[in-house]
Protein backbone atom coordinates (compact mmCIF):
# COMPACT_ATOMS: atom_id res chain seq x y z
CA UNK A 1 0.03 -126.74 37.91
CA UNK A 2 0.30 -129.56 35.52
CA UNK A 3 -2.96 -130.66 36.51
CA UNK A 4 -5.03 -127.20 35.95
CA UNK A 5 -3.18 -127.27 32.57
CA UNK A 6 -4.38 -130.75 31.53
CA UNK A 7 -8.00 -129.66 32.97
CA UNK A 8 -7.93 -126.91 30.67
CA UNK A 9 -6.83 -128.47 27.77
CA UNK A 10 -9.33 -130.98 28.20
CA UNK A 11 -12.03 -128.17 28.28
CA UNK A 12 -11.20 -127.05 24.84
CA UNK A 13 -11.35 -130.47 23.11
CA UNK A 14 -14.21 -131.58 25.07
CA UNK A 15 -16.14 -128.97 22.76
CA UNK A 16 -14.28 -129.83 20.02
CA UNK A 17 -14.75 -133.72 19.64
CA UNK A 18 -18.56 -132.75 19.52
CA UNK A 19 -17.98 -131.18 16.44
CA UNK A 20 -15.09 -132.92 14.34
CA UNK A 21 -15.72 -136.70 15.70
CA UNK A 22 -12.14 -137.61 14.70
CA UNK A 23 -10.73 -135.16 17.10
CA UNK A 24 -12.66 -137.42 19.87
CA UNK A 25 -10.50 -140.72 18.36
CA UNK A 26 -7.51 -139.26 18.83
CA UNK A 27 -8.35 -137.04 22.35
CA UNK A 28 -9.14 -141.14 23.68
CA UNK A 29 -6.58 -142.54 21.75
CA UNK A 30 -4.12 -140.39 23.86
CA UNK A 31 -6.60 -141.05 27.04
CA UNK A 32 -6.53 -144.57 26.21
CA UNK A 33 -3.45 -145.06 25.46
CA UNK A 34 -1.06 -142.94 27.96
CA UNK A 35 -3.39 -142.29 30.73
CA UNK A 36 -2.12 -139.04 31.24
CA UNK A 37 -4.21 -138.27 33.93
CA UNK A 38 -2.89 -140.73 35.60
CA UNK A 39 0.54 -138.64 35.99
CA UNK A 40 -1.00 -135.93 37.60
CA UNK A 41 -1.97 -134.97 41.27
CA UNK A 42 -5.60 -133.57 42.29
CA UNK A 43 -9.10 -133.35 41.60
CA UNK A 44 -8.38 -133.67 37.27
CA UNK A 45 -6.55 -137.24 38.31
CA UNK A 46 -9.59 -138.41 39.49
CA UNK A 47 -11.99 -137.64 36.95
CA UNK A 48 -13.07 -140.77 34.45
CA UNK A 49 -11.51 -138.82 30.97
CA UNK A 50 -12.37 -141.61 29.22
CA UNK A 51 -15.63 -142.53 29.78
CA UNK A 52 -16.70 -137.89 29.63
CA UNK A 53 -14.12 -138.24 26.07
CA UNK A 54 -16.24 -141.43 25.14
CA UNK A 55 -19.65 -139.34 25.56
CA UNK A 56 -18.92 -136.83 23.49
CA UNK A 57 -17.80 -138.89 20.82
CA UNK A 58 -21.03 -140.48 20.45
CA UNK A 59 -23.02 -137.29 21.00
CA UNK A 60 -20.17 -135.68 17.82
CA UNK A 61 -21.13 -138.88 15.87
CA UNK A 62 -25.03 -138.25 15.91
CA UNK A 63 -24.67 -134.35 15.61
CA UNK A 64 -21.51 -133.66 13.46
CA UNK A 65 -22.17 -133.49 9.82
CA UNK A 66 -19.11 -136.03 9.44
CA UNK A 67 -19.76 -138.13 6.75
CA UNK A 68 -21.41 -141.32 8.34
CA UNK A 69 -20.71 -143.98 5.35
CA UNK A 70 -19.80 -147.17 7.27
CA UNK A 71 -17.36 -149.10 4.80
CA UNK A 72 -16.83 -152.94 6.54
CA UNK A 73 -13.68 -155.07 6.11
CA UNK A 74 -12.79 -158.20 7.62
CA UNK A 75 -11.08 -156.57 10.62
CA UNK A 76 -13.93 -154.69 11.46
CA UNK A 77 -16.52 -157.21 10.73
CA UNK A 78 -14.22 -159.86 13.16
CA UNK A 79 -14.72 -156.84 15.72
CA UNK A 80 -18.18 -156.83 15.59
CA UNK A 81 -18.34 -160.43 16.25
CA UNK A 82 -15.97 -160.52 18.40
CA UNK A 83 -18.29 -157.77 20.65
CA UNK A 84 -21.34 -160.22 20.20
CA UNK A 85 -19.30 -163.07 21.56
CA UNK A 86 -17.98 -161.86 24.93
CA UNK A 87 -21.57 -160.21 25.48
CA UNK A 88 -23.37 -164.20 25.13
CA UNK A 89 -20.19 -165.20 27.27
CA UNK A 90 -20.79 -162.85 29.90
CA UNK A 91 -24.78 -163.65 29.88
CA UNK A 92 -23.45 -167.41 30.95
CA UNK A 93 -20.18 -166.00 33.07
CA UNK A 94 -19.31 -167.85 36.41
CA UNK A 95 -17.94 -164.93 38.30
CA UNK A 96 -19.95 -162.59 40.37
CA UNK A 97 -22.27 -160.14 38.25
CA UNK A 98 -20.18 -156.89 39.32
CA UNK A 99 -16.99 -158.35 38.27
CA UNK A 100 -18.21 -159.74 34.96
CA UNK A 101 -19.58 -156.84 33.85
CA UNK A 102 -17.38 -154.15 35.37
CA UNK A 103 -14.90 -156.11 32.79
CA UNK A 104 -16.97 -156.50 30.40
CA UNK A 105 -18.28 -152.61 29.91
CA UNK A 106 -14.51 -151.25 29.37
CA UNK A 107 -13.41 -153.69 26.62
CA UNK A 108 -17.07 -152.97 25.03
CA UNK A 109 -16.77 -149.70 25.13
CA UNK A 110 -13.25 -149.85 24.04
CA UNK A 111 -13.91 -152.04 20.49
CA UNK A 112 -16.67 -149.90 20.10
CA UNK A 113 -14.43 -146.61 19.67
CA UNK A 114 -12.48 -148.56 17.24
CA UNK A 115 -15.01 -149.52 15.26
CA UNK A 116 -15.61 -145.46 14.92
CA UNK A 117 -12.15 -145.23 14.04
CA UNK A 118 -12.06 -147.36 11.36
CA UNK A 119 -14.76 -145.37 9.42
CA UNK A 120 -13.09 -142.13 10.30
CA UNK A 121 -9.25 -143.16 9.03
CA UNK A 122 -10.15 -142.19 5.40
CA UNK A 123 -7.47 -140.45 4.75
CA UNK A 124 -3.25 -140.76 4.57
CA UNK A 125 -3.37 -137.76 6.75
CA UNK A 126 -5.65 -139.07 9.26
CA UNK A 127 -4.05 -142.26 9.53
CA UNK A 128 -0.56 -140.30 10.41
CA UNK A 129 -2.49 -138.22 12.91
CA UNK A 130 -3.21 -141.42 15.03
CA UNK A 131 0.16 -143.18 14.51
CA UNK A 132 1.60 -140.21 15.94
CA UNK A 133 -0.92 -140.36 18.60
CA UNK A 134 0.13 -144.01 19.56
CA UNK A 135 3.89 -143.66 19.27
CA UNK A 136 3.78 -139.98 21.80
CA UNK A 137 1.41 -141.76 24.20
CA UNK A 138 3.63 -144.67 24.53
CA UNK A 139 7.16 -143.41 23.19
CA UNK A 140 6.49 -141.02 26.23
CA UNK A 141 7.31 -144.25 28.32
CA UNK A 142 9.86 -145.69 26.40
CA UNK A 143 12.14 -142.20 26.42
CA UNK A 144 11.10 -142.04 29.95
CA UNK A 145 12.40 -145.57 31.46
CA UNK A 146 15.17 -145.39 28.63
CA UNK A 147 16.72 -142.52 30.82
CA UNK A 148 15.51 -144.32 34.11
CA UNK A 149 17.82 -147.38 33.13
CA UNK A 150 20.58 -145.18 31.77
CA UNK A 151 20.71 -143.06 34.60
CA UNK A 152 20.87 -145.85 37.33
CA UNK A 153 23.02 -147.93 35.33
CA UNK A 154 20.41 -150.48 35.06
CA UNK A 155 19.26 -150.41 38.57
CA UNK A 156 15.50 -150.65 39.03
CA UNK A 157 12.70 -151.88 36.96
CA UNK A 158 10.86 -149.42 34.80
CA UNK A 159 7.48 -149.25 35.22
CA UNK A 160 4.30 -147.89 33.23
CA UNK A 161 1.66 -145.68 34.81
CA UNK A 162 -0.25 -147.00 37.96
CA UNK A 163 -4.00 -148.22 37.42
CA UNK A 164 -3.24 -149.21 33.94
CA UNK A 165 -3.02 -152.08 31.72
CA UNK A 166 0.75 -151.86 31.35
CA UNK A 167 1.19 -150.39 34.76
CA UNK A 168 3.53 -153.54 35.74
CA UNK A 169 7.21 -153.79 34.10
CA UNK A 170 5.90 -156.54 31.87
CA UNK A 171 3.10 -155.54 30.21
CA UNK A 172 5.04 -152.13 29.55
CA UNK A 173 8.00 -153.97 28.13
CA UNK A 174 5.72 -155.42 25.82
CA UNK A 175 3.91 -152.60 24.69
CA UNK A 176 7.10 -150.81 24.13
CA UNK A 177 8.13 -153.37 21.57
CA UNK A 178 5.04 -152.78 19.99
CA UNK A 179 5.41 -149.29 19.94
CA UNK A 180 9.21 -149.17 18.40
CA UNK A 181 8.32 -150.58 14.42
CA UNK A 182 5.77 -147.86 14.48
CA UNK A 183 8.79 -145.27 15.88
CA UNK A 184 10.57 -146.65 13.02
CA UNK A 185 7.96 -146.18 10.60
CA UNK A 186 7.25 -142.33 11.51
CA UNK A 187 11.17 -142.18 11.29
CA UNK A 188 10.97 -143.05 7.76
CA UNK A 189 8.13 -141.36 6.83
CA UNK A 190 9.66 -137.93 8.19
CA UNK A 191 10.64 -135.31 6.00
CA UNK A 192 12.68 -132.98 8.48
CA UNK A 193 15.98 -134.53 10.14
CA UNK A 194 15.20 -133.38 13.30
CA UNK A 195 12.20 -135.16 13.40
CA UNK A 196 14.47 -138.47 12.22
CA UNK A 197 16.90 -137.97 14.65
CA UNK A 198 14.91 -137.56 17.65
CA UNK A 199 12.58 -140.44 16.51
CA UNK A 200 16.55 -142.80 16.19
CA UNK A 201 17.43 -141.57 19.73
CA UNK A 202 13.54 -142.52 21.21
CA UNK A 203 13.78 -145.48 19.65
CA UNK A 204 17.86 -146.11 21.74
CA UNK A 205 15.85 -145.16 24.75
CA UNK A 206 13.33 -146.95 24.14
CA UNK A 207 14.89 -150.10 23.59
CA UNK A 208 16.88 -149.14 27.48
CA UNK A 209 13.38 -149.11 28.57
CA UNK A 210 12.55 -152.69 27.25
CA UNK A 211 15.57 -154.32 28.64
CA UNK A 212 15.84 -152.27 32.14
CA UNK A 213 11.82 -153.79 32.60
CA UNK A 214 13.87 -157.01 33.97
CA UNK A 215 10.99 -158.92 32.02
CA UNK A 216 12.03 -162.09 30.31
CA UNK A 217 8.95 -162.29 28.34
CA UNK A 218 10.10 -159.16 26.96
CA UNK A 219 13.74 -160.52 26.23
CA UNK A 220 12.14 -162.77 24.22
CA UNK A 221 9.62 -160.90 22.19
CA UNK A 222 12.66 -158.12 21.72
CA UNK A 223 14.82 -161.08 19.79
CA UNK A 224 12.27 -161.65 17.81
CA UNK A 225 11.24 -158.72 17.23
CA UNK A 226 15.22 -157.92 16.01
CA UNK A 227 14.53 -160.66 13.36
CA UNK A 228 11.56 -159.87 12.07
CA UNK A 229 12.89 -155.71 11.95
CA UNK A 230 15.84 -157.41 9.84
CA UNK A 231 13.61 -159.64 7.48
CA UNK A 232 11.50 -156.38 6.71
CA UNK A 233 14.01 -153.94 6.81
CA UNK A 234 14.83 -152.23 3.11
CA UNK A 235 19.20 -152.23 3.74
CA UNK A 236 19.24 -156.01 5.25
CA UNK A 237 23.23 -155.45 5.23
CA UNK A 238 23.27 -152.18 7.42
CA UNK A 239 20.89 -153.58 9.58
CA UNK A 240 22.10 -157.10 10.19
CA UNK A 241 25.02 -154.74 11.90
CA UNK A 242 23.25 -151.67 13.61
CA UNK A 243 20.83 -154.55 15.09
CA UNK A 244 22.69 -156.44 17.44
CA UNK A 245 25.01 -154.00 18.19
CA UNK A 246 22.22 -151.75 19.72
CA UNK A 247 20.08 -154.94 21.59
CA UNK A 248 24.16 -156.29 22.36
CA UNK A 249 25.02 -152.85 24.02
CA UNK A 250 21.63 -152.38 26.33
CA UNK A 251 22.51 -155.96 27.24
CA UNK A 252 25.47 -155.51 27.89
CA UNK A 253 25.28 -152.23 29.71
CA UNK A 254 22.56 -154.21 32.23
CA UNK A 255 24.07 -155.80 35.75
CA UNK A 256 24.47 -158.90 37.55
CA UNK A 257 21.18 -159.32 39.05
CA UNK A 258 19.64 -158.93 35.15
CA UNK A 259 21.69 -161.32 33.90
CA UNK A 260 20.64 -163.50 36.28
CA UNK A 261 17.34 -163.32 36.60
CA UNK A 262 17.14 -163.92 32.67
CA UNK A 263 19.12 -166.89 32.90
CA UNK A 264 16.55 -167.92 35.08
CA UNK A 265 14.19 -168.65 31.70
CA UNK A 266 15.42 -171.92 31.05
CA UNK A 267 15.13 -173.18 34.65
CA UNK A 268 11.27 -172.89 34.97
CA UNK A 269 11.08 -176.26 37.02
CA UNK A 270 12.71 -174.23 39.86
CA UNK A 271 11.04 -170.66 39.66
CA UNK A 272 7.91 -170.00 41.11
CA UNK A 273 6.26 -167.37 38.68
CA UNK A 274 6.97 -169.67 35.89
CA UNK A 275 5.54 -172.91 38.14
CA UNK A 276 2.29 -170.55 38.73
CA UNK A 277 1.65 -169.38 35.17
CA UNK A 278 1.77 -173.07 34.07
CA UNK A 279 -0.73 -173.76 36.73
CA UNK A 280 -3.27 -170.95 35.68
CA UNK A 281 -2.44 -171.91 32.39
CA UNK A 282 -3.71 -175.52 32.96
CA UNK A 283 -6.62 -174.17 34.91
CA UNK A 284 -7.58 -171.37 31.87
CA UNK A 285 -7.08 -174.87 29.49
CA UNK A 286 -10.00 -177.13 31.40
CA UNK A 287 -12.26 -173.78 31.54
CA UNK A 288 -12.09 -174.26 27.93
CA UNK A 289 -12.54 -177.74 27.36
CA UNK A 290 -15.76 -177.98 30.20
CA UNK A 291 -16.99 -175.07 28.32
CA UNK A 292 -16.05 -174.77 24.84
CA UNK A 293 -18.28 -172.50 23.82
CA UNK A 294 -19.00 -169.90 26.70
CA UNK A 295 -16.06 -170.84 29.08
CA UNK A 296 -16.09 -169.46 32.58
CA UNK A 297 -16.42 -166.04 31.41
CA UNK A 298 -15.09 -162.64 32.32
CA UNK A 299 -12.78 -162.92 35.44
CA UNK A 300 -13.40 -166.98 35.24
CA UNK A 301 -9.46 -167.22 36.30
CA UNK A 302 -9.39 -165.19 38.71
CA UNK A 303 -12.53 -166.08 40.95
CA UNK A 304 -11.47 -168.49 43.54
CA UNK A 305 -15.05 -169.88 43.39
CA UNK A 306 -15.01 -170.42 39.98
CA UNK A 307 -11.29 -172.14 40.04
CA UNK A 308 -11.90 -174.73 42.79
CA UNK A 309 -15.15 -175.38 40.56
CA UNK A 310 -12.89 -176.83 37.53
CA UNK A 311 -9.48 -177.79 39.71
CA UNK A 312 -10.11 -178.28 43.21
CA UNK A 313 -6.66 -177.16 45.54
CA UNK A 314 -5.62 -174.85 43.15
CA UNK A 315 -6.15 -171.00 43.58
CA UNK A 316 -7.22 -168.23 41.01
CA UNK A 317 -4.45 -165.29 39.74
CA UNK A 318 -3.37 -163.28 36.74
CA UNK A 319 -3.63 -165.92 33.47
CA UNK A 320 -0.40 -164.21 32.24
CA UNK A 321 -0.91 -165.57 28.31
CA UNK A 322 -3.15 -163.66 26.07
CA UNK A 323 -4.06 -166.94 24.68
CA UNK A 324 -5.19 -168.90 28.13
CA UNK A 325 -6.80 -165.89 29.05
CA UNK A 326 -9.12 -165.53 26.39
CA UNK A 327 -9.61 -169.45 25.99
CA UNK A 328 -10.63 -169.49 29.68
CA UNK A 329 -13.00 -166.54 29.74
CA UNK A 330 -14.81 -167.21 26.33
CA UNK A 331 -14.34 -171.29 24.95
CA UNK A 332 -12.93 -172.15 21.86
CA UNK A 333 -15.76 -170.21 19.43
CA UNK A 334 -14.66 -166.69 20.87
CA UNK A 335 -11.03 -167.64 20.80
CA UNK A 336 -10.75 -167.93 17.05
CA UNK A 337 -12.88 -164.86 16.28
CA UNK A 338 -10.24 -163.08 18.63
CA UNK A 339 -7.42 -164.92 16.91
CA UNK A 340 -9.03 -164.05 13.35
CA UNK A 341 -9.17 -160.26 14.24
CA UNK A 342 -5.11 -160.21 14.31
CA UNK A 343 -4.86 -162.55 11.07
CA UNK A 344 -7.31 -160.70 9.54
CA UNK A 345 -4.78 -157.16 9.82
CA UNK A 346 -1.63 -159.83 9.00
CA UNK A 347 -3.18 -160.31 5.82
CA UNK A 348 -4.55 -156.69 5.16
CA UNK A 349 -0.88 -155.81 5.47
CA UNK A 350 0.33 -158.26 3.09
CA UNK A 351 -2.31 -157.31 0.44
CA UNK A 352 -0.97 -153.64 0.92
CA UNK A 353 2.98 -154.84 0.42
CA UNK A 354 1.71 -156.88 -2.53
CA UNK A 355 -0.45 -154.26 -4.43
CA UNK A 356 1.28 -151.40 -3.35
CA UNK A 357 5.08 -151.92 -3.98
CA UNK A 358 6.36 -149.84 -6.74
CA UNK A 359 3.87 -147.57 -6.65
CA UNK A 360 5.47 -144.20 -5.27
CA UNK A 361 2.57 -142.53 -4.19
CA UNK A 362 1.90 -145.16 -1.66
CA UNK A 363 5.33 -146.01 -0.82
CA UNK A 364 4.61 -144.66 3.00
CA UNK A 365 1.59 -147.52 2.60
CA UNK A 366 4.50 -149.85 1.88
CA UNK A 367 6.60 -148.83 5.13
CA UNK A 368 3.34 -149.12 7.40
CA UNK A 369 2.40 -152.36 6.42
CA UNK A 370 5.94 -154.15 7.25
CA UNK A 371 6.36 -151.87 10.52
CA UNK A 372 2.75 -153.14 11.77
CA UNK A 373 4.12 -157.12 10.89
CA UNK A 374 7.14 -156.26 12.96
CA UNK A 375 4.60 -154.95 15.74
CA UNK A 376 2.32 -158.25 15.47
CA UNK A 377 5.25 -160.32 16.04
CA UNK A 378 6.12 -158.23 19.09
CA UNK A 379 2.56 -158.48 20.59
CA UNK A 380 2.13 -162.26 19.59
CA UNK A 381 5.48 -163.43 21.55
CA UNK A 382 5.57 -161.06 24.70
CA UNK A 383 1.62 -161.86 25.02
CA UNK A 384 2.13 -165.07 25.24
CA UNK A 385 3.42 -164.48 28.97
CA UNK A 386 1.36 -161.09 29.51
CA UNK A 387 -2.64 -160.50 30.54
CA UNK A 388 -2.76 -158.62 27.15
CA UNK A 389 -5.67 -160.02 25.64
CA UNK A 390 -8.05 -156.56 25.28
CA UNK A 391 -5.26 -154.50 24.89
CA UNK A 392 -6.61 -151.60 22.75
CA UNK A 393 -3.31 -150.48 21.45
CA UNK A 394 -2.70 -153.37 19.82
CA UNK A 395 -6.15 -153.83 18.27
CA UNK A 396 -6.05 -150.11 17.05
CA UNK A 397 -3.51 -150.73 15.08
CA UNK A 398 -4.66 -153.64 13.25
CA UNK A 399 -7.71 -151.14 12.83
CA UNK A 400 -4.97 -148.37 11.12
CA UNK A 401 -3.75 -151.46 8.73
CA UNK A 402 -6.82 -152.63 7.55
CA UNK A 403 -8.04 -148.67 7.09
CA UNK A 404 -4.87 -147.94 5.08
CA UNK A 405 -5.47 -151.50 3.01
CA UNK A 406 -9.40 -149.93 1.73
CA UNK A 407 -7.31 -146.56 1.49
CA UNK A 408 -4.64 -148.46 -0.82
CA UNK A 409 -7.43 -150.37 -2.67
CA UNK A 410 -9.71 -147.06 -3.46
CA UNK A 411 -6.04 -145.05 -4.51
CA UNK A 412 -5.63 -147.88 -7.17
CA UNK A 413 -8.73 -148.68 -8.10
CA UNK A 414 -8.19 -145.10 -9.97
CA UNK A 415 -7.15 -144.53 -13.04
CA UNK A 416 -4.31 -142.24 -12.04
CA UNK A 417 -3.65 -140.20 -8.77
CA UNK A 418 -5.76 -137.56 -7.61
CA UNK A 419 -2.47 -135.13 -7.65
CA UNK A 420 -1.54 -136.37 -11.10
CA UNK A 421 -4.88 -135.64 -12.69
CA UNK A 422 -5.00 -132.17 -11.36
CA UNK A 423 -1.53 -131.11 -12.41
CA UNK A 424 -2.54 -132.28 -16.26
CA UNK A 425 -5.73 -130.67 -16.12
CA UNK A 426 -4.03 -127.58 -15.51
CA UNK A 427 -1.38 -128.03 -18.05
CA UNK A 428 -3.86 -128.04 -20.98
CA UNK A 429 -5.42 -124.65 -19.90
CA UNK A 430 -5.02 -121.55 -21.78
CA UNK A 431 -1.61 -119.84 -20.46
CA UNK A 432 -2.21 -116.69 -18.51
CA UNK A 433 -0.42 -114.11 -20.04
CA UNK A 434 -1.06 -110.64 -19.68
CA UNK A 435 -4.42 -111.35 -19.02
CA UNK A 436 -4.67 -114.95 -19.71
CA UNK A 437 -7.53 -116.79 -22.05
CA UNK A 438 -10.34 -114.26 -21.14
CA UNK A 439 -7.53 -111.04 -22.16
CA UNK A 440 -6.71 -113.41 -25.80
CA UNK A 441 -10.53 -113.71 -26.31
CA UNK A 442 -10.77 -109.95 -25.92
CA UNK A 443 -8.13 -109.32 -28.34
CA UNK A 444 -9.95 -111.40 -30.95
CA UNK A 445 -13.02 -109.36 -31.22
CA UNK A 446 -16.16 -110.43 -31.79
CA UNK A 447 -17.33 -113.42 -33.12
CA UNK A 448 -18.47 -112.91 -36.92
């Protein structure tokens, strides 16, 4: 049933993103982000939703009478660039053809929607509609294994969807603690308590989630990212309590076998996933320094031809560091354009905080900017042990902060706010009164 009801539904916007091109970023955003296919049995499960949703956005971007002004910043720019590099890296990739370029067409086609998306968030509005977006498609997850871990009393590891980027407890754990400063932020933003309630409570559940993933990358990108939420945070004092109580309590509510197997982080001499990431991590290293600027290319790492090639008796597997990763697949030139996308939206959202404070009107501009910093952080230290490199989550988001920096920029560039403008131009008119300026000119009589 669920699936003849997600078949449908993608029927209507099908026809839909071919007309309003922004209802196509936000029907893939969800596809992209939640694979909700994925969650369903039968024929509609099978189907590729993105690449059909991806067709018609193209096809609603030539045809739709959407405004097609392409505005460039530095994020977007660092996009582009970054699309031109991995295409010259994959022209000189080690790997097999197929697997080079059955990589490579995804993440193309991926950066490629979100350079659409950053000249279709022109508006506050807009910019809500896909933060909302992200935080349902993911916050979906987080409620989800929150329960899971609550339920079981910690038993079991939650898990994201299968055949996805964060299908393993890892890479979930780590996009939940991306996901929670933007849960925060749509909790502030929110004008009805429901809405701010149910938001605090995903956000409880969410943090379960993180914990009962049994990842200790994810232990370590959730203390930081408890810091950095305090640093930011508006009522330091009420936080630096409510903080680590709640990451104390899911903690503390975990059993044995967690707290063991996190104790387990400082002993990496003696623990075989750790002893294997430092040997990829080596391998992904002398990729980079034979080949600085091309490196092995795509799925480099994890060719075993292509590993003996650079250390001979060691064998090819998951990179597990969004930094290896892309140093092994591109060289050194690719790296720092992918590196200079994320500082790129770090500074965007310090430009907002530092133009923007005070102002009322852009106060939610304010709250978006430090949430996203918080998120950064999260993505920066859980990556670090996670095959996150082309994560399009992440990278949509520091498309959202560098869209609501030009929005920010155009808003002051103005003399005074659209709203505030309006509401004086109406105070000078006439008063309407019994038939308003046109009834007092009547009165007057003719002109003599």
């Amino acid at each position: 049933m669920r699936s003849l009801a997600f078949f449908v539904e993608m029927l209507v916007l099908l026809p839909m993103v071919t007309i309003r091109p922004f209802v196509g970023v936000l029907v893939w955003s969800w596809i992209s982000f939640m694979s909700p296919h994925k969650l369903l049995w039968g024929p509609a499960s099978e189907l590729p939703w993105a690449l059909i949703t991806f067709a018609a956005l193209v096809v609603g971007c030539v045809i739709a009478r959407e405004p097609k002004k392409f505005t460039w910043n530095a994020t977007t720019v660092l996009i582009a660039c970054f699309m031109i590099c991995i295409t010259l890296t994959s022209l000189t990739a080690m790997a097999p053809n197929d697997l080079v370029f059955g990589k490579w067409s995804p993440v193309m086609k991926t950066f490629f929607v979100m350079l659409i998306s950053s000249f279709l968030l022109t508006s506050k509005e807009r910019i809500h509609a896909i933060i909302w977006v992200m935080v349902l498609s993911l916050g979906y997850f987080g409620v989800k294994g929150g329960g899971f871990t609550v339920v079981n009393g910690g038993a079991g590891r939650v898990l994201g969807p299968p055949a996805t980027m964060i299908a393993d407890n890892n890479s979930l754990a780590a996009a939940l603690l991306v996901t929670l400063p933007l849960m925060n932020y749509l909790r502030m933003q929110s004008e009805h308590r429901v809405v701010r309630i149910t938001l605090a409570v995903s956000m409880v559940l969410t943090l379960f989630a993180v914990v009962g993933s049994y990842s200790r990358g994810a232990l370590i990108g959730l203390l930081a990212v408890s810091i950095f939420l305090w640093l930011k945070s508006k009522q330091k004092f009420l936080a630096a309590i409510i903080l680590p109580v709640l990451v104390g309590s899911a903690i503390m509510f975990m059993p044995q076998d967690w707290m063991d197997r996190m104790q387990s982080i400082g002993q990496y001499q003696s623990d075989g996933s750790a002893e294997g990431r430092l040997d990829i991590w080596t391998t992904a290293w002398q990729m980079a320094v034979h080949r600085p600027l091309t490196g092995a290319g795509f799925m480099g790492p994890y060719d075993e031809n292509v590993v003996q090639y650079f250390r001979p008796g060691h064998g090819p597997r998951a990179v597990h560091s969004i930094y290896f990763e892309v140093l092994g697949e591109h060289g050194f030139v690719t790296f720092f354009v992918w590196l200079g996308i994320t500082v790129s939206g770090v500074i965007a959202a310090r430009r907002i905080i530092r133009s923007a404070s005070g102002v009322p009107e852009l106060t939610w501009a304010v709250d978006l900017a430090r949430m996203s910093q918080v998120a950064v952080v999260g993505y920066l230290v859980a990556g670090a042990f996670l095959s996150l490199s082309y994560w399009d989550f992440y990278f949509t988001l520091l498309v959202v902060v560098a869209a609501t920096n030009q929005y920010v920029r155009q808003a002051l560039s103005q003399p005074e706010p659209g709203w505030r403008r309006e509401v004086e131009r109406l105070a000078r008119l006439p008063p309407f009164r019994g038939g308003g300026a046109i009834g007092a000119k009547a009165r007057a009589g003719p002109a003599t």
